[in-house]
Protein backbone atom coordinates (compact mmCIF):
# COMPACT_ATOMS: atom_id res chain seq x y z
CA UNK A 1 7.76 -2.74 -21.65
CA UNK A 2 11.31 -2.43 -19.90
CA UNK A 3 10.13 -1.51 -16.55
CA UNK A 4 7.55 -4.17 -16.47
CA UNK A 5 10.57 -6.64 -17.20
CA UNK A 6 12.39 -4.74 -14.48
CA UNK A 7 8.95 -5.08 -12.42
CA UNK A 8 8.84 -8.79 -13.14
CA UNK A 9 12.24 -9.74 -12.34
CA UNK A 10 11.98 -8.18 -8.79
CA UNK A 11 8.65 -9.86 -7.81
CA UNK A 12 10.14 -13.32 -8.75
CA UNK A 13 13.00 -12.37 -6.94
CA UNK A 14 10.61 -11.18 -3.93
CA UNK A 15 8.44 -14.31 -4.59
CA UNK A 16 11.35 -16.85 -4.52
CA UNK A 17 12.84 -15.45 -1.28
CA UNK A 18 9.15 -15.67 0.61
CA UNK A 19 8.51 -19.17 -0.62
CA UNK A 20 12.15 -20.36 0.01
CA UNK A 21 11.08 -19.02 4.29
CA UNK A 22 7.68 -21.10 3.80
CA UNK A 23 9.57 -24.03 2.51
CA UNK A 24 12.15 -23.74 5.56
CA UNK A 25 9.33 -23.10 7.75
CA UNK A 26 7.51 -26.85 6.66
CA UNK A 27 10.87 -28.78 7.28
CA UNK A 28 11.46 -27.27 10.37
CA UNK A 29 7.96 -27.35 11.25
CA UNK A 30 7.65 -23.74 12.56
CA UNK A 31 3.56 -23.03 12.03
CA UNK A 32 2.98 -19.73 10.33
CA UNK A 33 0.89 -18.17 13.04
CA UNK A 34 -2.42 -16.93 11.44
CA UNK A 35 -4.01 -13.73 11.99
CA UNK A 36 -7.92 -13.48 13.56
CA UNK A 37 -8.64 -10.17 11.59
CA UNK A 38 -10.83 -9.39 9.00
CA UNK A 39 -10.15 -7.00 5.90
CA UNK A 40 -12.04 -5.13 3.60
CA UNK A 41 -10.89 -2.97 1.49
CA UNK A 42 -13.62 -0.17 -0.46
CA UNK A 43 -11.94 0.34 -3.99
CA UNK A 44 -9.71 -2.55 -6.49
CA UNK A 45 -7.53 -0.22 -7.74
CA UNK A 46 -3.63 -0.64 -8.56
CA UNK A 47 -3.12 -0.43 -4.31
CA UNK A 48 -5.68 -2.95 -3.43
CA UNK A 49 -4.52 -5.19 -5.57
CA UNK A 50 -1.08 -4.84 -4.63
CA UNK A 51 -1.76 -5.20 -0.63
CA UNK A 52 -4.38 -7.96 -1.23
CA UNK A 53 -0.89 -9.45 -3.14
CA UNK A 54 0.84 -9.08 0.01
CA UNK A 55 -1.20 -10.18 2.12
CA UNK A 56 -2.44 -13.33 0.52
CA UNK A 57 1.19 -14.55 -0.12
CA UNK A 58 2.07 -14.52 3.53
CA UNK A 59 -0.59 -16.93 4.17
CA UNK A 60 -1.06 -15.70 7.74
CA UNK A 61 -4.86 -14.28 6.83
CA UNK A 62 -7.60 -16.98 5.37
CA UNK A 63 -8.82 -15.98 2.10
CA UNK A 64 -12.33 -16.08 3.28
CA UNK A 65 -11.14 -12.91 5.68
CA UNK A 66 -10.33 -11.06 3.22
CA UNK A 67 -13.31 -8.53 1.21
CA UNK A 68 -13.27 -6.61 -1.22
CA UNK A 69 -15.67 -4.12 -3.13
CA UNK A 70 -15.65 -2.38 -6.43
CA UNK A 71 -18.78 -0.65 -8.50
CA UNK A 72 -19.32 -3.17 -11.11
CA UNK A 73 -18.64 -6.71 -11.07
CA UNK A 74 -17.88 -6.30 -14.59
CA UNK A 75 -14.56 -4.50 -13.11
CA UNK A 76 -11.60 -5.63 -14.10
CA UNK A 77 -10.00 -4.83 -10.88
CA UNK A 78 -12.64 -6.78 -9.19
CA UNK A 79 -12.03 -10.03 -11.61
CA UNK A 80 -8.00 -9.79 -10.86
CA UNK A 81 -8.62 -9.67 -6.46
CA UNK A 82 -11.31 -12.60 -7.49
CA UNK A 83 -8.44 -14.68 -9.14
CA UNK A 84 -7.05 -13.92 -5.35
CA UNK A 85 -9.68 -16.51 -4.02
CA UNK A 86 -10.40 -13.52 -1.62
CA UNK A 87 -14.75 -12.25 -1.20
CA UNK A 88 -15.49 -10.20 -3.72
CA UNK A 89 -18.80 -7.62 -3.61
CA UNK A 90 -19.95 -4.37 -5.00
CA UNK A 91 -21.77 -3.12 -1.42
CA UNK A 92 -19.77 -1.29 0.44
CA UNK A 93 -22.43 -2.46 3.18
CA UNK A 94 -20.71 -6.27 2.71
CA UNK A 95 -17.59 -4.74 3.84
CA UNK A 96 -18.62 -2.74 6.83
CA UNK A 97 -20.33 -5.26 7.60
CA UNK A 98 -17.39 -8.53 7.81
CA UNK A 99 -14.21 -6.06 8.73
CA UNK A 100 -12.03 -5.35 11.34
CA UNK A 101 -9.74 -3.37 8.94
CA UNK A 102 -11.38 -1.36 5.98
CA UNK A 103 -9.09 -0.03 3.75
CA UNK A 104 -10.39 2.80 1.67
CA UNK A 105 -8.92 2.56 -1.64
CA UNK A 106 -10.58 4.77 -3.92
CA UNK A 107 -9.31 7.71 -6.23
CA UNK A 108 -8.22 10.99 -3.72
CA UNK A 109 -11.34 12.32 -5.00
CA UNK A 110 -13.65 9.37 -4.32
CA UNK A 111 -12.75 9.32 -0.50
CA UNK A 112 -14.72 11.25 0.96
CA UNK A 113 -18.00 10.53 -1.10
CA UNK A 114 -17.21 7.14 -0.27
CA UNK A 115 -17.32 7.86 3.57
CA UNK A 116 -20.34 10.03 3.34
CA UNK A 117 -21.96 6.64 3.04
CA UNK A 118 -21.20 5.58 6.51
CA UNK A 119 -23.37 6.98 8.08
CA UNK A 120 -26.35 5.95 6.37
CA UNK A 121 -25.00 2.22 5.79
CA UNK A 122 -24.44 2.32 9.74
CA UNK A 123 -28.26 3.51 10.38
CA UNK A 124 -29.65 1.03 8.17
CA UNK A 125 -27.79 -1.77 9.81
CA UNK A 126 -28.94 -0.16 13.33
CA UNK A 127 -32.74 -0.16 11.67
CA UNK A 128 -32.25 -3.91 10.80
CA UNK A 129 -31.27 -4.99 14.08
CA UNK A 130 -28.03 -6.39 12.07
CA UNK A 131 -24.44 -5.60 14.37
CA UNK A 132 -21.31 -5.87 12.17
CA UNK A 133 -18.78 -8.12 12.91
CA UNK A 134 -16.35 -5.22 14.70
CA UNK A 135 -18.44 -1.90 15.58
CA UNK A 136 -15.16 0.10 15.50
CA UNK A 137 -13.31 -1.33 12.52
CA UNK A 138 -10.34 0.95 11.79
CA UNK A 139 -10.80 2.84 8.71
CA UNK A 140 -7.49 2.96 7.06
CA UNK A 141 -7.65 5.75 4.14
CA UNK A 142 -4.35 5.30 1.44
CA UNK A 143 -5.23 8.26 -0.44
CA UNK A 144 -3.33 11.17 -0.47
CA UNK A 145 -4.23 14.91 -0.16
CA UNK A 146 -7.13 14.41 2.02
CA UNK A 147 -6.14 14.49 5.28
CA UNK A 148 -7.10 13.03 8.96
CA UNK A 149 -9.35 15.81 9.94
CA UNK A 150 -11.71 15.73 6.84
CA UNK A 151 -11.72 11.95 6.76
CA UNK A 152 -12.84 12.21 10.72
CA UNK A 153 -15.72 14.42 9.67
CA UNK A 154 -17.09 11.65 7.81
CA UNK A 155 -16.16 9.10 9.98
CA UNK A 156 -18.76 10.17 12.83
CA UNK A 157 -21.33 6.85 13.11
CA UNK A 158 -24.21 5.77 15.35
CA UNK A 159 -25.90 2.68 16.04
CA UNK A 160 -27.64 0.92 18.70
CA UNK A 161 -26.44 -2.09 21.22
CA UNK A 162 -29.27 -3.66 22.91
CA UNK A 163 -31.90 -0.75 22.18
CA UNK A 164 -29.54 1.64 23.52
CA UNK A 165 -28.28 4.81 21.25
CA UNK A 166 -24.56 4.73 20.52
CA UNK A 167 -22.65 7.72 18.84
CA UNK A 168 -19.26 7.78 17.98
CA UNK A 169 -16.12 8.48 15.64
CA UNK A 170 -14.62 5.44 14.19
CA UNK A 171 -10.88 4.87 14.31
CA UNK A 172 -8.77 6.78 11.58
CA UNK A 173 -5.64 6.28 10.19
CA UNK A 174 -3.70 7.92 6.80
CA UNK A 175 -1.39 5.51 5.06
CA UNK A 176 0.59 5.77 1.94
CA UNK A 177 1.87 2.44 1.19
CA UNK A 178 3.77 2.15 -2.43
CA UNK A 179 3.10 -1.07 -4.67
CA UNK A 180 6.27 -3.01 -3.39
CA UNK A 181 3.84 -4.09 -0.80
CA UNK A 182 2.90 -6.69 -3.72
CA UNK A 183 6.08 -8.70 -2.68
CA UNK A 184 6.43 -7.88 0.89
CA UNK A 185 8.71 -5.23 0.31
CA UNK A 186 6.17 -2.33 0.54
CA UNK A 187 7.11 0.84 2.71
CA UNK A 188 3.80 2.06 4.67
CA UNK A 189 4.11 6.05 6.45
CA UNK A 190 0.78 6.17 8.71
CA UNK A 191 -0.25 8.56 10.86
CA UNK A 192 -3.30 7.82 13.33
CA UNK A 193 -6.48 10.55 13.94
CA UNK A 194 -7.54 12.01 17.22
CA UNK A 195 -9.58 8.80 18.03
CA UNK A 196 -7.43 6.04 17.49
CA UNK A 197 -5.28 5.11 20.28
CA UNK A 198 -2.17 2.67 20.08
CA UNK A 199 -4.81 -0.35 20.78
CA UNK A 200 -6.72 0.51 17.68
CA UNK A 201 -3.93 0.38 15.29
CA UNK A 202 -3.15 -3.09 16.41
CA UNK A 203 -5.36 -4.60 13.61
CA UNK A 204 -3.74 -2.07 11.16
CA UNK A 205 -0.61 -3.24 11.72
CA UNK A 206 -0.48 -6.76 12.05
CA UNK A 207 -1.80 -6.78 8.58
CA UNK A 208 0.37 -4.06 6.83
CA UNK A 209 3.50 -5.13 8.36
CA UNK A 210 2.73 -8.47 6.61
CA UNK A 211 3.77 -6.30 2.99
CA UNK A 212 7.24 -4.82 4.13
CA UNK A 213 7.94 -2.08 6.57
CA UNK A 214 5.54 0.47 8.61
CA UNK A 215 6.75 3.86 9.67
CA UNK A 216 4.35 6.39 11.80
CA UNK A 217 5.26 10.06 10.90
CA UNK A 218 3.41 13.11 11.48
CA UNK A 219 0.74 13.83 9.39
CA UNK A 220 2.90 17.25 7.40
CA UNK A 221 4.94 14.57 6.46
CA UNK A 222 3.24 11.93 4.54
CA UNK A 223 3.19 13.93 1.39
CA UNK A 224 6.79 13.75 1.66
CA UNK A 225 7.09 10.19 2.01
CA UNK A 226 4.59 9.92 -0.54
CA UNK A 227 7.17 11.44 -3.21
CA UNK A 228 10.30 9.87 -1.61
CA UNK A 229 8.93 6.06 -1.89
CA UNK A 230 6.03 6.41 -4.01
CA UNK A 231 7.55 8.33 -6.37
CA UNK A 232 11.20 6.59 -5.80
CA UNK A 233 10.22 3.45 -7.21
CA UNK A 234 9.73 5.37 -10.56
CA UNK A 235 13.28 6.83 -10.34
CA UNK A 236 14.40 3.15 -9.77
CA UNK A 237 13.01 2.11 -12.93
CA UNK A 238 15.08 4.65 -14.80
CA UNK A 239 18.02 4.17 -13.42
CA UNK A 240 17.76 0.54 -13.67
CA UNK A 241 16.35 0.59 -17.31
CA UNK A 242 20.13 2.99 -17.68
CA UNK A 243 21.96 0.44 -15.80
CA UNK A 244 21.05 -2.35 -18.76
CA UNK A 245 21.48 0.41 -21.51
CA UNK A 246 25.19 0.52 -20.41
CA UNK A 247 24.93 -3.44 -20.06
CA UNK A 248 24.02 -3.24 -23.99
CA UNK A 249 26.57 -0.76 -24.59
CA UNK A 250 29.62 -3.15 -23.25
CA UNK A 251 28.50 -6.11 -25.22
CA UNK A 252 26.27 -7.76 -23.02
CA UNK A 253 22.68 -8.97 -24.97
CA UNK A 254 19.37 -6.99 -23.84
CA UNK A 255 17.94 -9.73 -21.52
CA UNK A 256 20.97 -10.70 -19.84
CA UNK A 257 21.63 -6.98 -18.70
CA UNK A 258 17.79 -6.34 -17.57
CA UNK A 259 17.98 -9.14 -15.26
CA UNK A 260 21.56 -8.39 -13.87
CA UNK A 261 20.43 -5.17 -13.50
CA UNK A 262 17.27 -5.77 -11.84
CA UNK A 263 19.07 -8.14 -9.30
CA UNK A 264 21.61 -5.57 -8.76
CA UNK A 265 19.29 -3.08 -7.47
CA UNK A 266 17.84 -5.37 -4.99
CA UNK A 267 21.21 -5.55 -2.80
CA UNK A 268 21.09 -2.73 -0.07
CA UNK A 269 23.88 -1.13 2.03
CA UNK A 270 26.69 -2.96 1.16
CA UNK A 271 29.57 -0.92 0.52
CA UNK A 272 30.80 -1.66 -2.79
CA UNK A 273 33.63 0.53 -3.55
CA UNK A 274 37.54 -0.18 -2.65
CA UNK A 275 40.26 2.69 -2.62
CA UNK A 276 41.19 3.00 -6.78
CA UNK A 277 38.62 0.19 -7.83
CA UNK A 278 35.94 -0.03 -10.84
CA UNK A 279 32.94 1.38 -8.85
CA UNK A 280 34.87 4.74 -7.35
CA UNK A 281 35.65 5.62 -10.71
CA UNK A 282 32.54 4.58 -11.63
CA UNK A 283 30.77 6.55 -8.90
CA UNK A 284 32.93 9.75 -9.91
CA UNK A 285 31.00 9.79 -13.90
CA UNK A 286 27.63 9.69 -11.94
CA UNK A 287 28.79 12.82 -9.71
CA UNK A 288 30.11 14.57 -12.90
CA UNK A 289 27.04 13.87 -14.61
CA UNK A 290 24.46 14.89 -11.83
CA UNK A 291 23.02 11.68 -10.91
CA UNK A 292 22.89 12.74 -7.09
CA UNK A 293 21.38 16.49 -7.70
CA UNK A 294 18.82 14.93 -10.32
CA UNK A 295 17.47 12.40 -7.82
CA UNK A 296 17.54 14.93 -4.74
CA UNK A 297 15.80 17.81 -7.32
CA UNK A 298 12.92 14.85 -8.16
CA UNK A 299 11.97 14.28 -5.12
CA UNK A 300 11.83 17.78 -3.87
CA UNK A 301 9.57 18.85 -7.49
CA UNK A 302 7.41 15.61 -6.46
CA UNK A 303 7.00 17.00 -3.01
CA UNK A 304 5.49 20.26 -4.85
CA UNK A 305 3.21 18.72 -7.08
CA UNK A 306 1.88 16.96 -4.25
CA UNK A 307 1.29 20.35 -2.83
CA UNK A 308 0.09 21.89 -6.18
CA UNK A 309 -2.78 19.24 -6.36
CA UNK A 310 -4.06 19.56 -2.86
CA UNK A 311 -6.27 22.60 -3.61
CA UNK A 312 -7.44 21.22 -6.99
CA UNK A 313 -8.43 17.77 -5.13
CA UNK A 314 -10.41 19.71 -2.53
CA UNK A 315 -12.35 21.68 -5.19
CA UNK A 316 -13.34 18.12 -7.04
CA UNK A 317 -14.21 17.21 -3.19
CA UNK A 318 -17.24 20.44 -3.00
């Protein structure tokens, strides 16, 4: 209950600042530019929702661009991107069909199921004589523990242009975005496949970057980013869900501290402590205590579950 409080608190926060830059925008009348792309995304889950967030807050990409597909329509998922205003489907075809950008949001162990249909869905289109919007849309997996090279596998596609035989892989790229981007203040690590060149990630980009931050990495290291902001935003929540304890223990009532504490967290670099002030000595009860080595050691043991789980994924995958 605390940390969706905490969770609540920020996004206002979040929300406030990016309709405050709208506002501005309309009295000076700057004109948000919009983007031409299309997006689909295969999968509702807790990430899809929290781009399509993103990305529908900005503005920048019509509604009717945006797709998205889930196995029932009974989904819950499915009903929440709905209340979006964004296309909602359960074919997968729909989105290969209308997207520039297909995001492949499924469970780690989904993924690759999921592209096996490809293929097919491509061959079928081919059959019908039907040519999707983009014939290369970049497939964007946000999975982790399945990596470039099996996702590429999978990604292999042919279809015809004017009675002519095409074959082909489709662009790839592996991105771990955390659920920040649901107020634009999302961290994305990507790393692009053998077949997609710096063109091809255009489309990628200029729809990520609308939910915070994109950083490309090598591929060994998106596990590690994975546990360092996936993973971080957890540690937040403790130490901010701490932060109001001590509010509570110095008199201050329950609500009051939450949301001091939750705005507190939000500032970044700003150097708070003066020689012999409150937060030195503060500082010095968090060294004594082990605040540092605690968050450095959870990172590092979230790095090595990641690790642990990478075998167990592939043998769902077989």
């Amino acid at each position: 209950t605390r940390r969706k409080i905490y969770g609540k608190l920020r996004k206002d926060f979040c929300l406030r600042e990016v309709k405050m830059s709208s506002t501005l925008a309309k009295k000076r009348k700057i004109e948000i530019p919009k983007l031409h792309y299309h997006v689909g995304f295969i999968g509702s889950g807790n990430m899809a929702r929290a781009l399509v967030e993103g990305i529908t807050t900005t503005g920048q990409v019509p509604l009717s661009n945006i797709t998205a597909s889930a196995t029932s329509e009974d989904s819950e998922n499915l009903k929440m991107m709905k209340a979006f205003g964004i296309n909602t489907t359960t074919s997968n075809r729909d989105v290969i069909l209308t997207a520039d950008v297909i995001v492949v949001a499924v469970k780690p162990h989904q993924v690759l199921h999921v592209l096996g249909q490809f293929e097919a869905i491509y061959a079928e289109l081919s059959k019908s004589h039907v040519t999707p919007r983009n014939l290369r849309p970049v497939i964007v997996s946000v999975a982790s523990s399945v990596s470039i090279s099996e996702i590429e596998r999978k990604t292999e596609v042919a279809w015809n242009i004017s009675g002519s035989p095409v074959q082909g892989h489709l662009p790839v790229i592996r991105s771990l975005p955390n659920v920040a981007a649901s107020v634009r203040a999302g961290v994305s690590a990507y790393s692009r496949g053998h077949y997609c060149n710096e063109s091809d990630a255009v489309p990628f980009l200029s729809v990520f970057t609308l939910c915070g931050h994109c950083e490309e990495v090598a591929e060994e290291y998106l596990d590690t980013f994975k546990a360092f902001s996936g993973s971080g935003i957890a540690f937040m929540s403790v130490i901010l869900e701490a932060m109001a304890d001590g509010g509570v223990l110095v008199g201050l009532p329950r609500a009051m501290a939450q949301k001091i504490a939750a705005y507190t967290m939000i500032v970044r670099e700003v150097s708070c402590s003066s020689p012999g002030g409150t937060s030195i000595h503060g500082l010095e009860v968090l060294e004594q205590g082990g605040l540092r080595a605690s968050l450095m050691g959870a990172i590092k043991r979230s790095i090595e579950r990641a690790q642990e789980l990478r075998p167990r994924l592939q043998n769902d995958q077989s």
